[in-house]
Protein backbone atom coordinates (compact mmCIF):
# COMPACT_ATOMS: atom_id res chain seq x y z
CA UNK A 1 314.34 -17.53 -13.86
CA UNK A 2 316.83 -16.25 -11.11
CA UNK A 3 317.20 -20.30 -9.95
CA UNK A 4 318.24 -20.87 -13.33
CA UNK A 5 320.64 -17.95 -14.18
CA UNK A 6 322.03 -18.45 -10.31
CA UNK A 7 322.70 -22.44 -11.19
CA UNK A 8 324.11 -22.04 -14.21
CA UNK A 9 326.52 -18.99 -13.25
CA UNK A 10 327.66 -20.69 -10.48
CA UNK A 11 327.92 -24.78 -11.21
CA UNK A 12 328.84 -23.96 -15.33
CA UNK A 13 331.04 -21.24 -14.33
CA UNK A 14 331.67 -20.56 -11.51
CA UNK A 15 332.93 -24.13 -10.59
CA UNK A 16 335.37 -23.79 -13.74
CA UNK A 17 336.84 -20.68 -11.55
CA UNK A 18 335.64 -18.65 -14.87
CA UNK A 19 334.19 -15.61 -12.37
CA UNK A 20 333.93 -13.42 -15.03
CA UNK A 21 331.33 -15.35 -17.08
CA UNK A 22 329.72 -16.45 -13.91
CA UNK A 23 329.89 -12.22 -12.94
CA UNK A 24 327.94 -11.45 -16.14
CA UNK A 25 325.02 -14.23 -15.36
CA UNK A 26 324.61 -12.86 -12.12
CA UNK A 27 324.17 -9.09 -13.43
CA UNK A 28 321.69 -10.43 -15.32
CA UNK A 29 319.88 -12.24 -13.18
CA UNK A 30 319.91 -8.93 -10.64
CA UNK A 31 318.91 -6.97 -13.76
CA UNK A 32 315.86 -8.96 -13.92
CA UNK A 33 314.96 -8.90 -10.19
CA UNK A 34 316.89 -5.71 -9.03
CA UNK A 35 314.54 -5.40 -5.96
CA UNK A 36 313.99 -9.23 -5.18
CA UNK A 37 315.79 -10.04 -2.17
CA UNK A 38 316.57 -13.33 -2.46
CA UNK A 39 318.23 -12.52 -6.12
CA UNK A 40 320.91 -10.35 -3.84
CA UNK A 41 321.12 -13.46 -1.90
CA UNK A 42 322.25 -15.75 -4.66
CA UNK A 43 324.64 -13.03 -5.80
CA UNK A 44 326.26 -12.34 -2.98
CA UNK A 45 326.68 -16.09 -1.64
CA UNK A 46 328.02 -17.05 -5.26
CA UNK A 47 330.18 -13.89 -5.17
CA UNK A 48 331.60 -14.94 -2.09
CA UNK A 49 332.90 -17.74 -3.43
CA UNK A 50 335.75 -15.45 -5.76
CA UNK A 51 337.21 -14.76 -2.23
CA UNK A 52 337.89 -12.02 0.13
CA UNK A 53 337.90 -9.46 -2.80
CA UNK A 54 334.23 -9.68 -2.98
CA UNK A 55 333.50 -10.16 0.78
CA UNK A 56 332.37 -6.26 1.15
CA UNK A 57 330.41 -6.24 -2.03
CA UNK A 58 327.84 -9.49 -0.95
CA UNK A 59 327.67 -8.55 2.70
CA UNK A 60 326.08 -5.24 1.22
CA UNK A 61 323.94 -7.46 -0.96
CA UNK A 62 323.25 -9.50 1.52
CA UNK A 63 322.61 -6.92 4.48
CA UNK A 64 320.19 -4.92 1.99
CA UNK A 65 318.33 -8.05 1.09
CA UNK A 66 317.69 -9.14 4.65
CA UNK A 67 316.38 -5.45 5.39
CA UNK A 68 313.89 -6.28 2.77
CA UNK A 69 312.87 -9.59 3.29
CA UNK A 70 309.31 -10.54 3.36
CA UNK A 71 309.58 -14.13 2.77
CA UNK A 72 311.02 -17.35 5.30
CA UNK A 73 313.74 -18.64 4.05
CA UNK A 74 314.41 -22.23 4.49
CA UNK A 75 317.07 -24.25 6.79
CA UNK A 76 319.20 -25.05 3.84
CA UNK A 77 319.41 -21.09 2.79
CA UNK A 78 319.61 -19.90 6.28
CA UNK A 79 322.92 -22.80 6.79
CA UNK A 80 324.53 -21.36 3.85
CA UNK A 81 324.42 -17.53 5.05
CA UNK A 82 325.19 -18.70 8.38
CA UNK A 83 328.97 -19.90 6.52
CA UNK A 84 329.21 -16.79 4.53
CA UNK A 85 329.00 -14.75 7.83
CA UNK A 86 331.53 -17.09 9.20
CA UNK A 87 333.75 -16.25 6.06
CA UNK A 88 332.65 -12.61 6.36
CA UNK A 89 333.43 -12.78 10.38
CA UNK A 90 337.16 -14.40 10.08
CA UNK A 91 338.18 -12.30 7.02
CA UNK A 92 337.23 -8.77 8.96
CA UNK A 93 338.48 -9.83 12.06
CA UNK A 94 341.77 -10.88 10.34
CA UNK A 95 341.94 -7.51 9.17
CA UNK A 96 340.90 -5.78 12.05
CA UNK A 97 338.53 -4.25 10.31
CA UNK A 98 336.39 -2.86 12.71
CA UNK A 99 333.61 -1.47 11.11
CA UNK A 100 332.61 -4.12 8.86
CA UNK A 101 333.22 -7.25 11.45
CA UNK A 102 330.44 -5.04 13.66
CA UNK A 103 328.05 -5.20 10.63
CA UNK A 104 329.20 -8.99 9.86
CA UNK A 105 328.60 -9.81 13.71
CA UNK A 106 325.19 -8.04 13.30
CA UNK A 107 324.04 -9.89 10.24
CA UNK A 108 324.91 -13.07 11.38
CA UNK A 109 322.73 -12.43 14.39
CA UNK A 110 320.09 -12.06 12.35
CA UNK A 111 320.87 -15.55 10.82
CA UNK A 112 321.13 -16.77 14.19
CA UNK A 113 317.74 -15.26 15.31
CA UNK A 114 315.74 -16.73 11.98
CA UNK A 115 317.18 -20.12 13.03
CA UNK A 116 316.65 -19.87 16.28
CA UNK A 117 312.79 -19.42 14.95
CA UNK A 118 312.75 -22.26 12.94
CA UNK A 119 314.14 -24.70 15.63
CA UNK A 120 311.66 -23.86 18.30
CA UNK A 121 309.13 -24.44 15.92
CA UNK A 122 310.75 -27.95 15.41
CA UNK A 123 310.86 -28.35 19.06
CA UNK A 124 307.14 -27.78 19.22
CA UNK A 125 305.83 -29.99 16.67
CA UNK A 126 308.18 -32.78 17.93
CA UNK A 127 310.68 -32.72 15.40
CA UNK A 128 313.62 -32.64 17.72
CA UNK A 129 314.06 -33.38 21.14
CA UNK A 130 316.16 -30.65 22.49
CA UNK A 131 316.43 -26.78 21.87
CA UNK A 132 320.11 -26.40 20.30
CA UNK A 133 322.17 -23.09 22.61
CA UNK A 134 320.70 -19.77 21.22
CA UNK A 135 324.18 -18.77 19.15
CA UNK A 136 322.08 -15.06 18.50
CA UNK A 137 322.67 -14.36 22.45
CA UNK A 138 326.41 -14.85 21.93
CA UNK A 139 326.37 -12.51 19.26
CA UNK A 140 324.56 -10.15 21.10
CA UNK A 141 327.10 -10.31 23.90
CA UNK A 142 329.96 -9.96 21.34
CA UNK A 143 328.38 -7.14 19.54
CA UNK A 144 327.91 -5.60 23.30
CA UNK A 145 331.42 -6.36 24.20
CA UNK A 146 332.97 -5.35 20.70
CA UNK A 147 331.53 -1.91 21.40
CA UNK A 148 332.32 -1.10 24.76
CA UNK A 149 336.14 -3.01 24.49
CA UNK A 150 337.15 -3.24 20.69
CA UNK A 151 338.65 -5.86 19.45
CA UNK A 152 340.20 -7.24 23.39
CA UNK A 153 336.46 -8.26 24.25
CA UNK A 154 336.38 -10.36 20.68
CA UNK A 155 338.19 -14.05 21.19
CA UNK A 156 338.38 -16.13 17.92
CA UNK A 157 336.79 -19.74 17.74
């Protein structure tokens, strides 16, 4: 049921740029799965796409549904919170918001760290020849730096 509310929200509505409509399919499917983490998921990363205006709102949704996550979530999912962090990341940094690029740096960590999971496992079985560069370790030194330097330690890619 959340699949269904989330695809018709976002590719009836939320393609049409109608975000209200697509708001009031998303409240429902949340109503329905208030504690389900990967409902916050889908509402946040559908959210997202309104624009900066919502970026606080699904990084909550999103933080709080990652701090409650009990199931893997596949390479597809993981690839598409890895870009909302990067939107999340550029918007707070743009604004020098200091607070909220910390917990953006620190969630996409997490990302990085679930990926990082999945790819050794691919190295393992043979699925791909070559570990890619651990991008969670150059979080961790930015998240380091951030808090020890502010924003001079942080250079944008």
């Amino acid at each position: 049921r959340q699949e269904l509310l989330y695809n018709v929200a976002v590719n009836v509505y939320g393609d049409k740029g109608d975000f209200k409509i697509m708001e009031e399919y998303l409240d429902k499917m949340l109503n329905y799965a208030p504690n389900v983490p990967m409902a916050k998921i889908y509402y946040a990363t559908a959210i997202t796409t309104e624009g900066p205006q919502k970026f606080n709102k699904g990084m909550d949704l999103i933080e709080s549904a990652l701090s409650n996550l009990t199931i893997g979530l596949d390479e597809q999912q993981l690839n598409a919170l890895r870009n909302v962090y990067n939107l999340y990341l550029n918007y707070f940094y743009d604004k020098k918001d200091s607070e909220r690029f910390l917990t953006a740096m620190e969630g996409a960590k997490k990302i990085e760290l679930r990926i990082e999971i999945i790819n050794e496992g691919k190295y393992k079985s043979g699925l791909i020849k070559t570990l890619p560069a651990k991008k969670s370790e150059e979080f961790s030194r930015g998240i380091e730096g951030f808090k020890k330097m502010g924003w001079p330690a942080i250079e944008k890619k």
